[in-house]
PDB file of N, CA and C in Angstrom:
ATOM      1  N   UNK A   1       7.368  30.433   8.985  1.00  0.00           N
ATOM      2  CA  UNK A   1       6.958  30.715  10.329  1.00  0.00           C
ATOM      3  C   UNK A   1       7.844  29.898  11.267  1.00  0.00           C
ATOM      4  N   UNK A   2       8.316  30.520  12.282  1.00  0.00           N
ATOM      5  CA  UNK A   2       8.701  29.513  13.404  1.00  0.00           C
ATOM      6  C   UNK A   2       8.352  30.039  14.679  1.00  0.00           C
ATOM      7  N   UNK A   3       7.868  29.100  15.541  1.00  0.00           N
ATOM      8  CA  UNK A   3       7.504  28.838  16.542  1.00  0.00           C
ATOM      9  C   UNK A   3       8.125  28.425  17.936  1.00  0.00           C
ATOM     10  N   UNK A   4       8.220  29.107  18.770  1.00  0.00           N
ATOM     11  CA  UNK A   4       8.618  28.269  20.253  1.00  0.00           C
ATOM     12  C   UNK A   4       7.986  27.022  20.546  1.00  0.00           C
ATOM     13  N   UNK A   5       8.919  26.545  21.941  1.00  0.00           N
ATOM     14  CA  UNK A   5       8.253  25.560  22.409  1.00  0.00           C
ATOM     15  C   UNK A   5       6.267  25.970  22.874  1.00  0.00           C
ATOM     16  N   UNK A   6       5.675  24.905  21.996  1.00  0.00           N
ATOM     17  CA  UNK A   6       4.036  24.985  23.065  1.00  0.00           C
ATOM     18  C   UNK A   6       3.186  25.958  22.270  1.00  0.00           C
ATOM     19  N   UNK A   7       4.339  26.884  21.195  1.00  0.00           N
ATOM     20  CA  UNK A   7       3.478  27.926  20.620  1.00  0.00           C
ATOM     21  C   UNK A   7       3.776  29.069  21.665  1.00  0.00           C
ATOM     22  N   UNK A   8       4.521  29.005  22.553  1.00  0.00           N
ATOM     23  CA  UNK A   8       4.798  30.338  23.363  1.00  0.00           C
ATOM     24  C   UNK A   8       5.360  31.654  22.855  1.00  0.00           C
ATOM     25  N   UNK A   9       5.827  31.433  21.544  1.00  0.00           N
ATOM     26  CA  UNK A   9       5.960  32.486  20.543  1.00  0.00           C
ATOM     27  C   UNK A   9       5.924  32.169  19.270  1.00  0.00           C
ATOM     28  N   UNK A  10       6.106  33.554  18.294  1.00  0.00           N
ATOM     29  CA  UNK A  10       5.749  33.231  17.043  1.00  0.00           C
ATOM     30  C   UNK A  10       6.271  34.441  16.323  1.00  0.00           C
ATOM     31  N   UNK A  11       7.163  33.918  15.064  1.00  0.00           N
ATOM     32  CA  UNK A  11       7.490  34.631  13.914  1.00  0.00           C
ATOM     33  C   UNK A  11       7.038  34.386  12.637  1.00  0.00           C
ATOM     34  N   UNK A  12       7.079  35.195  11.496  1.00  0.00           N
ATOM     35  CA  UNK A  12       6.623  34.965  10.243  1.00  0.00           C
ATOM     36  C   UNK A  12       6.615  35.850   9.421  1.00  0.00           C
ATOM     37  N   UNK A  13       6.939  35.860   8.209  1.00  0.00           N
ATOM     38  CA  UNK A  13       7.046  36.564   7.008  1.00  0.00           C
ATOM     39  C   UNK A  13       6.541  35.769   5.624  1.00  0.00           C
ATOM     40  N   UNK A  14       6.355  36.522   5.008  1.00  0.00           N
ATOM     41  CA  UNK A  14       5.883  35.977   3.531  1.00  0.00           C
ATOM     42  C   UNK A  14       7.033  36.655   2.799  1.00  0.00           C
ATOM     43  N   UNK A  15       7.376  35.151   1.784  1.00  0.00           N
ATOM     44  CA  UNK A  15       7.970  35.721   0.361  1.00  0.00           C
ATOM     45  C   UNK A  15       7.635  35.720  -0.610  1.00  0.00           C
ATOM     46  N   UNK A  16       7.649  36.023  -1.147  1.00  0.00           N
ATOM     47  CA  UNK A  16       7.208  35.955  -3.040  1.00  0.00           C
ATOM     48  C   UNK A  16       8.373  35.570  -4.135  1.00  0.00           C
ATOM     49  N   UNK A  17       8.945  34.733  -4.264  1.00  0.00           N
ATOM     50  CA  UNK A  17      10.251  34.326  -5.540  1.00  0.00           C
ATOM     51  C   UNK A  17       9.542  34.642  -6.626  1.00  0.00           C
ATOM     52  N   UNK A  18       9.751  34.933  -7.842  1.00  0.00           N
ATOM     53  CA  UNK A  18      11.055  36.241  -7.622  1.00  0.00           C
ATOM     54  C   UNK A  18      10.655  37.551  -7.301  1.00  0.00           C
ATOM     55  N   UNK A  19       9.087  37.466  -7.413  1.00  0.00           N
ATOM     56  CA  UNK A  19       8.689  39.319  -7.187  1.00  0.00           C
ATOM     57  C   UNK A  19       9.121  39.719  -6.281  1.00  0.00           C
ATOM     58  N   UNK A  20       8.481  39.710  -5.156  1.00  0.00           N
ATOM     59  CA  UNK A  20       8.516  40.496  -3.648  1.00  0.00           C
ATOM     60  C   UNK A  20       9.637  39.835  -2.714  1.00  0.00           C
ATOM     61  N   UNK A  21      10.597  39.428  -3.049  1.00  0.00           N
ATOM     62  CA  UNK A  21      11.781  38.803  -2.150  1.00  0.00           C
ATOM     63  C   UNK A  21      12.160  39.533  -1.386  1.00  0.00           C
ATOM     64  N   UNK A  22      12.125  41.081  -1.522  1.00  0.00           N
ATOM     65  CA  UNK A  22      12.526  41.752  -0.837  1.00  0.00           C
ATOM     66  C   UNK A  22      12.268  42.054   0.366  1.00  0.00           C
ATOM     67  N   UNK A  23      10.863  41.075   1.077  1.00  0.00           N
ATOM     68  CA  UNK A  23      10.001  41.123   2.314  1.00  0.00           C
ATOM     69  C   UNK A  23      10.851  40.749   3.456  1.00  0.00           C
ATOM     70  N   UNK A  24      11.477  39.747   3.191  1.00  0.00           N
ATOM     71  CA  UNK A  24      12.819  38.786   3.370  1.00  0.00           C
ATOM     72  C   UNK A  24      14.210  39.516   4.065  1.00  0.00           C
ATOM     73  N   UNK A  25      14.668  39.274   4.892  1.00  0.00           N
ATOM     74  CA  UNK A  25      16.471  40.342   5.053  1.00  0.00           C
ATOM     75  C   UNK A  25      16.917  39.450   4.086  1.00  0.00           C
ATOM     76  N   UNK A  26      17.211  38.308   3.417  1.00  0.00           N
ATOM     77  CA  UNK A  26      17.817  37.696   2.748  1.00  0.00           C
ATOM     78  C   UNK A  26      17.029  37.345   1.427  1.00  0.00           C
ATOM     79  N   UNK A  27      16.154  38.197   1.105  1.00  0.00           N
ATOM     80  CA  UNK A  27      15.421  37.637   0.005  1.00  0.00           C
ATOM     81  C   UNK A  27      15.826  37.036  -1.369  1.00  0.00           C
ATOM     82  N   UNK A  28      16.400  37.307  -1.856  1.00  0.00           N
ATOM     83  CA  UNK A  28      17.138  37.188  -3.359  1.00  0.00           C
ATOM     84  C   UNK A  28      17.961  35.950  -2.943  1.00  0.00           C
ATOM     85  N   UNK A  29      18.479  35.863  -1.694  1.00  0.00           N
ATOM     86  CA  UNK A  29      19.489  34.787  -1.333  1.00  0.00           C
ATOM     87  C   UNK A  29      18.579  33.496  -1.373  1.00  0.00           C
ATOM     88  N   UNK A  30      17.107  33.605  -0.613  1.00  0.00           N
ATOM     89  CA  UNK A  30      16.327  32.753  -0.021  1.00  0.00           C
ATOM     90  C   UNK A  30      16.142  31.908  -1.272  1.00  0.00           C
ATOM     91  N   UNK A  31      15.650  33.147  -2.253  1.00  0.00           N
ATOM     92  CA  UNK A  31      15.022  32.610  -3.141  1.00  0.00           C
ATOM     93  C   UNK A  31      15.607  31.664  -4.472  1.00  0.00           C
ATOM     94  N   UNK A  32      17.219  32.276  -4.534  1.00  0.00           N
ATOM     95  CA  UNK A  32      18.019  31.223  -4.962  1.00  0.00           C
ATOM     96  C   UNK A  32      18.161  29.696  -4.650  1.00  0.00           C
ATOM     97  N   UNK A  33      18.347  29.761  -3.512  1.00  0.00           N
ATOM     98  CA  UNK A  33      18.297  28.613  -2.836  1.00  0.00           C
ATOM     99  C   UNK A  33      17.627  27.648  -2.993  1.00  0.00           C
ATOM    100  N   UNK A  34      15.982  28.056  -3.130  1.00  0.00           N
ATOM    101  CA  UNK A  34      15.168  27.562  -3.135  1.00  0.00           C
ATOM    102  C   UNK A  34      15.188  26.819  -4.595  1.00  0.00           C
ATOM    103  N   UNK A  35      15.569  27.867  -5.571  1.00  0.00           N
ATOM    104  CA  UNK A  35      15.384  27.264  -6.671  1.00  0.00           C
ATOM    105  C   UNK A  35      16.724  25.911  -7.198  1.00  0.00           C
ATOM    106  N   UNK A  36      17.423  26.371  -6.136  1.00  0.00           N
ATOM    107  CA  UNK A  36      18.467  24.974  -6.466  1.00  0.00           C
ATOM    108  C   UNK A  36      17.751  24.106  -5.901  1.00  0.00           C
ATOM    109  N   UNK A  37      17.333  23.687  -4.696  1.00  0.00           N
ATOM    110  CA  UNK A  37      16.192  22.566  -4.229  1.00  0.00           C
ATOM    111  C   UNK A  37      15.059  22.576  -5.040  1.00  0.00           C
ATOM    112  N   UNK A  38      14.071  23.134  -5.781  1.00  0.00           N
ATOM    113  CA  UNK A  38      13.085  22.989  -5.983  1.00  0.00           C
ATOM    114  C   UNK A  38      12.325  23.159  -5.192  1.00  0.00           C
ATOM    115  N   UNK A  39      12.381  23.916  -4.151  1.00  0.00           N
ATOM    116  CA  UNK A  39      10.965  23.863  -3.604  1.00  0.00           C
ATOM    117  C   UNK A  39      10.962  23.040  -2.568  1.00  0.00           C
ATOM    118  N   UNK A  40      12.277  22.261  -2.443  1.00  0.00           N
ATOM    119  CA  UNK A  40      12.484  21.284  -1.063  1.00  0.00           C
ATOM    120  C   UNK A  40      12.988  21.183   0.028  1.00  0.00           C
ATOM    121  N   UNK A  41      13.305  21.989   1.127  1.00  0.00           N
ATOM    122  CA  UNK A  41      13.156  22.423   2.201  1.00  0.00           C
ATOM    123  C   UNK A  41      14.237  21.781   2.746  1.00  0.00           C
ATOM    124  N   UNK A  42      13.778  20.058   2.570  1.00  0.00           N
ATOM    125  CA  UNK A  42      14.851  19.102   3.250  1.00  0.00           C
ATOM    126  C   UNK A  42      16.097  18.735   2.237  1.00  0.00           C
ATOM    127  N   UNK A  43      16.693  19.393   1.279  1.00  0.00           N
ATOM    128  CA  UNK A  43      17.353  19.436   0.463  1.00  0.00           C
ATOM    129  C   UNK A  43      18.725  20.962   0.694  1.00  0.00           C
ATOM    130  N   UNK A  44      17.781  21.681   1.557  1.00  0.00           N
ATOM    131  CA  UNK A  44      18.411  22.890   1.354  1.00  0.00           C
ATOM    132  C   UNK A  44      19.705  22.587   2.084  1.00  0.00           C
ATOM    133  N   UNK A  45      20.525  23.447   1.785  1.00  0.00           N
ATOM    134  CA  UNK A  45      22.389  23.363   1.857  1.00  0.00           C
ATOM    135  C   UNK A  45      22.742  23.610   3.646  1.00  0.00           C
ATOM    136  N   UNK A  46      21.407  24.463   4.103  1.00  0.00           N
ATOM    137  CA  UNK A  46      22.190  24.995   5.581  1.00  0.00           C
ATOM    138  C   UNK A  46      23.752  26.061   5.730  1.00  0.00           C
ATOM    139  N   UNK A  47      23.342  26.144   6.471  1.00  0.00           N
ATOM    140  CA  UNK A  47      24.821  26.710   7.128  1.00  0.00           C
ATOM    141  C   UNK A  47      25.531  26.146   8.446  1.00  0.00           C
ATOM    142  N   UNK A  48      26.826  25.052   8.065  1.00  0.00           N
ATOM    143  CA  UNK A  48      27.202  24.440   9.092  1.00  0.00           C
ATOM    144  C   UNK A  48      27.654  24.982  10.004  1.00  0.00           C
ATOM    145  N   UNK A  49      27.757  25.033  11.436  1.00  0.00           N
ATOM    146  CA  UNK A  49      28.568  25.584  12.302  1.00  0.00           C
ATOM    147  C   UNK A  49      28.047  25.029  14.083  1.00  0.00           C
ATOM    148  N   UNK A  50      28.872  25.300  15.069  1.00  0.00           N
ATOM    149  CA  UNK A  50      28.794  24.334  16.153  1.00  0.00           C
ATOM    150  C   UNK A  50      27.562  25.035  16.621  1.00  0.00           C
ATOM    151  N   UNK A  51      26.933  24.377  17.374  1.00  0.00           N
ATOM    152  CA  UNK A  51      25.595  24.684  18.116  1.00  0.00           C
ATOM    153  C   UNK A  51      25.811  23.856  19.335  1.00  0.00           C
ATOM    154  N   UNK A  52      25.008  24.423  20.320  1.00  0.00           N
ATOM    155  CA  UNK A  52      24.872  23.795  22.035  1.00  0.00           C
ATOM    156  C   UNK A  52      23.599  22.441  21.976  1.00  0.00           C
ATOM    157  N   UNK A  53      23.801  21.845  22.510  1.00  0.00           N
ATOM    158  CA  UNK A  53      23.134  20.555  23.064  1.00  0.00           C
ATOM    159  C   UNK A  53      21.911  21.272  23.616  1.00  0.00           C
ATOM    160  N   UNK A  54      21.385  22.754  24.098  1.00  0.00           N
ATOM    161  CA  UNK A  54      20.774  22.806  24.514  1.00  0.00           C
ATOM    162  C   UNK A  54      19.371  22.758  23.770  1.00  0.00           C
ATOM    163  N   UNK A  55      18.366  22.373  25.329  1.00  0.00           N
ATOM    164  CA  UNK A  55      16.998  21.760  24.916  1.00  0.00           C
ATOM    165  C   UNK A  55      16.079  23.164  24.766  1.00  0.00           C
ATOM    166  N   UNK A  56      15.555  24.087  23.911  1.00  0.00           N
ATOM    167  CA  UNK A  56      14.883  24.931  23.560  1.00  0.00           C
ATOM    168  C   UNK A  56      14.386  25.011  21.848  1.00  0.00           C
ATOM    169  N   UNK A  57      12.870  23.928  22.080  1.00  0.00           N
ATOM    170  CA  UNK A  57      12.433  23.341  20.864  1.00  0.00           C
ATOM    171  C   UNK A  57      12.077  24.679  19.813  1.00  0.00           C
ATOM    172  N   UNK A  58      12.429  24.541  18.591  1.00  0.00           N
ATOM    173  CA  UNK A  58      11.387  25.574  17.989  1.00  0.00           C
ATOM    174  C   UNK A  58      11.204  24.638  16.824  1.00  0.00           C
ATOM    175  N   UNK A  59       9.785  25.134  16.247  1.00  0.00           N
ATOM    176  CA  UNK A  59       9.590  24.585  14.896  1.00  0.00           C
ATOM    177  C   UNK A  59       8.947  25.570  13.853  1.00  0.00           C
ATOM    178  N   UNK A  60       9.969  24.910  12.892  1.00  0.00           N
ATOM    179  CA  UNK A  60       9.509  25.819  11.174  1.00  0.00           C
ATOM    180  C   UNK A  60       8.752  24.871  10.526  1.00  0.00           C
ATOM    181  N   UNK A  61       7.960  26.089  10.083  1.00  0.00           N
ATOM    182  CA  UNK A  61       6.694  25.899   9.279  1.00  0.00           C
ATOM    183  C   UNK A  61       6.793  26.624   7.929  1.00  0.00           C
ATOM    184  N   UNK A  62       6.811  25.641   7.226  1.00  0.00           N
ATOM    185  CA  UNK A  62       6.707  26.732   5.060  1.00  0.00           C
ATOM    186  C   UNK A  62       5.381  25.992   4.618  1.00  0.00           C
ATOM    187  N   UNK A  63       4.909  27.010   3.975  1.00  0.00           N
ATOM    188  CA  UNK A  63       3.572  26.555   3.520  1.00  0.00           C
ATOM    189  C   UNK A  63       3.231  27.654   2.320  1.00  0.00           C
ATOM    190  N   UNK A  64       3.044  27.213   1.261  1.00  0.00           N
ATOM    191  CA  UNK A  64       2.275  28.296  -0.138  1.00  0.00           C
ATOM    192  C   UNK A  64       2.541  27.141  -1.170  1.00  0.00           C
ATOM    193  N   UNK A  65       3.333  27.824  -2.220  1.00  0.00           N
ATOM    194  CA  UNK A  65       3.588  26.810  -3.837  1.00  0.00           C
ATOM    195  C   UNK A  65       4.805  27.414  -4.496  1.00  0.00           C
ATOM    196  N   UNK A  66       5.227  26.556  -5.077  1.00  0.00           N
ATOM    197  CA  UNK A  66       6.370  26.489  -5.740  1.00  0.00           C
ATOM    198  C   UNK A  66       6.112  25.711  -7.267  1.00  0.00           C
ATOM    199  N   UNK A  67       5.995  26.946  -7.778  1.00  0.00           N
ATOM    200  CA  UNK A  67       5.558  26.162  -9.287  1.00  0.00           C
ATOM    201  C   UNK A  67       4.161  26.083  -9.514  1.00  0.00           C
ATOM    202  N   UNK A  68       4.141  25.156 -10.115  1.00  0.00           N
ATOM    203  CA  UNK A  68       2.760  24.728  -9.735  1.00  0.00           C
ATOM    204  C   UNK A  68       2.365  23.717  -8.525  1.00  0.00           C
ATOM    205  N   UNK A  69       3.590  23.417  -7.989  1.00  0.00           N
ATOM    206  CA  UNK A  69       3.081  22.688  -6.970  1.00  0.00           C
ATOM    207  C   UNK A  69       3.108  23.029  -5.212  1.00  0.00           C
ATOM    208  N   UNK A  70       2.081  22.280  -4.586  1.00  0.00           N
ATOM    209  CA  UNK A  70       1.453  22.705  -3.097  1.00  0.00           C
ATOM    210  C   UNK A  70       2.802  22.423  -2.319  1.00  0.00           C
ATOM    211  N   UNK A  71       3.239  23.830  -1.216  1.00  0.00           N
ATOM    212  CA  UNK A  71       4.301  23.253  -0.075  1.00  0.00           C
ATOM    213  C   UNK A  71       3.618  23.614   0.969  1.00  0.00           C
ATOM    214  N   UNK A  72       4.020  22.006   1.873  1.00  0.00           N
ATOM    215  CA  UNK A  72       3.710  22.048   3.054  1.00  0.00           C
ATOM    216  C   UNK A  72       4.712  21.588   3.817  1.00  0.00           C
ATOM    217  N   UNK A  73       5.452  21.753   4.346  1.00  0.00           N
ATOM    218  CA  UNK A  73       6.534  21.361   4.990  1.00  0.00           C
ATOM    219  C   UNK A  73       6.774  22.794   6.764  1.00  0.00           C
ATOM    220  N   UNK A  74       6.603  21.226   7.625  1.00  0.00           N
ATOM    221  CA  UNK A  74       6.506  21.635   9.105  1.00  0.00           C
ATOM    222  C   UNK A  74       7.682  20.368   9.824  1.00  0.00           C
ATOM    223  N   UNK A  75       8.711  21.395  10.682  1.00  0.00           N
ATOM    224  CA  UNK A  75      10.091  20.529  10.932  1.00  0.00           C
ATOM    225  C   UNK A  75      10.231  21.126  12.671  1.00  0.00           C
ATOM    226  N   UNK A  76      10.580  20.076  13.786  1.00  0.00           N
ATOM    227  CA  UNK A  76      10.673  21.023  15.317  1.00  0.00           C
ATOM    228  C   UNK A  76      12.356  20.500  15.039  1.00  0.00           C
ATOM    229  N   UNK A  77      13.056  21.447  15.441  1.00  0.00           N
ATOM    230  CA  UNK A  77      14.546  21.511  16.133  1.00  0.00           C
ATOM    231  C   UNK A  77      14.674  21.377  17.206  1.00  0.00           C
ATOM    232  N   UNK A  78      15.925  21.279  17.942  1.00  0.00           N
ATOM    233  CA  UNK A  78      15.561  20.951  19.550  1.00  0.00           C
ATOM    234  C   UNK A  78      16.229  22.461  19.935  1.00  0.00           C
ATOM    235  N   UNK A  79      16.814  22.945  19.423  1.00  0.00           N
ATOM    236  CA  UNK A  79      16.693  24.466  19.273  1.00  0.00           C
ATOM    237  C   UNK A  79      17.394  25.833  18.210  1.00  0.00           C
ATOM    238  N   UNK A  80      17.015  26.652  18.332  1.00  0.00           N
ATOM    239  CA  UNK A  80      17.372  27.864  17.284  1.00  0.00           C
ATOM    240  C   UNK A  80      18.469  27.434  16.504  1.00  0.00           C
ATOM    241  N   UNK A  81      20.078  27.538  17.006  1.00  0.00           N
ATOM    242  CA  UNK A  81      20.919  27.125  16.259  1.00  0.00           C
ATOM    243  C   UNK A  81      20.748  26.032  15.538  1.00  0.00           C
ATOM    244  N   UNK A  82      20.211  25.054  15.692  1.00  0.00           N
ATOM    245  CA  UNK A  82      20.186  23.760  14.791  1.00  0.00           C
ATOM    246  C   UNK A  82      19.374  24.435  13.511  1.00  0.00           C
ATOM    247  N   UNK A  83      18.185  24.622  13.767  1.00  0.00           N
ATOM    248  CA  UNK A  83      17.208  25.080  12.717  1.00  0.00           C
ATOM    249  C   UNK A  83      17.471  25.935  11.680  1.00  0.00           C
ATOM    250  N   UNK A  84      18.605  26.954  12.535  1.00  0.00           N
ATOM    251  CA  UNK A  84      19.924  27.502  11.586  1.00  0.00           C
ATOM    252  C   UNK A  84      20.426  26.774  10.561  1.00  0.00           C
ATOM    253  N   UNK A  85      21.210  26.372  11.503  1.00  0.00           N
ATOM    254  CA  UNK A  85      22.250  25.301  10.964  1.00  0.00           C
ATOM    255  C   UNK A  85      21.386  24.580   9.817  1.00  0.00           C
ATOM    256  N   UNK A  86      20.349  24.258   9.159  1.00  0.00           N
ATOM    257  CA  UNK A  86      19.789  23.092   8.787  1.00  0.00           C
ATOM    258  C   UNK A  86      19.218  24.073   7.568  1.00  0.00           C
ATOM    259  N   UNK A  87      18.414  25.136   8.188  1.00  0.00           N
ATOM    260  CA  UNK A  87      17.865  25.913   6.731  1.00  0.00           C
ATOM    261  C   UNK A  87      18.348  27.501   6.007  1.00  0.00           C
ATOM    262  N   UNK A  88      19.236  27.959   7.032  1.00  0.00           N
ATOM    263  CA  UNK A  88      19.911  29.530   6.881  1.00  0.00           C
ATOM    264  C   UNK A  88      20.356  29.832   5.357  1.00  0.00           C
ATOM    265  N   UNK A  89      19.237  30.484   5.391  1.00  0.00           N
ATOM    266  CA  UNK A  89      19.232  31.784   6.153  1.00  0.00           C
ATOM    267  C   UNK A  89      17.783  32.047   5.894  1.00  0.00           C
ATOM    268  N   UNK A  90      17.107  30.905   5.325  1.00  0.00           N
ATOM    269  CA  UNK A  90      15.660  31.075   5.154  1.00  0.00           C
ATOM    270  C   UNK A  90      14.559  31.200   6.074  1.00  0.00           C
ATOM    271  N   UNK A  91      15.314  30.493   7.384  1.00  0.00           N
ATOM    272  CA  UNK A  91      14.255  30.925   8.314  1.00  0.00           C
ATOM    273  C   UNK A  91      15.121  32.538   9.272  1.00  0.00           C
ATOM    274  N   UNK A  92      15.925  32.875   9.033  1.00  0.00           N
ATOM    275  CA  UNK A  92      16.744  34.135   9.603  1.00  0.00           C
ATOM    276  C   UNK A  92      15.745  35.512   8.966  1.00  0.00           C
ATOM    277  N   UNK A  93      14.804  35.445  10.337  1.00  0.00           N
ATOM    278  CA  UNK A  93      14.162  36.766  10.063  1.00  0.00           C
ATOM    279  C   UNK A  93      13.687  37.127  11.384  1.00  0.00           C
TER     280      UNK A  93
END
């Protein structure tokens, strides 16, 4: 899920690794990924590239299981491109 500043908007999708990836524009990709981190969010590789200084907060939200174990992981950017930059293409939906 990610969120605007305040909650003034809102996106979200569900995936399923490996069944239903396909919910995803990048599903099969997402879900690779994931499995090179484990399940760890703040591990993931990103996609580097320049982004603006500008101030337009959003924050991602992952939440279900991986394995057998509980994910909860909630992160604010100071805006879109960074959040890119940091988890892409997993939150690119």
């Amino acid at each position: 899920m990610v969120s605007g500043k305040q909650g003034t908007w809102l996106r979200a999708i569900g995936i399923y690794c490996p069944g239903r990836a396909d919910q995803h524009p990048y599903g099969s990709v997402v879900c690779d990924l994931l499995a090179d981190v484990n399940g760890d969010f703040d591990r993931l590789p990103g996609d580097a590239h320049l982004c603006t200084n500008e101030k337009d907060p959003v924050t991602a939200t992952a939440t279900g299981t991986w394995g057998n174990r509980r994910i909860s992981w909630k992160k604010t950017f100071s805006n879109a491109c960074l959040l890119d930059e940091a988890t892409a293409p997993v939150f690119r939906f």
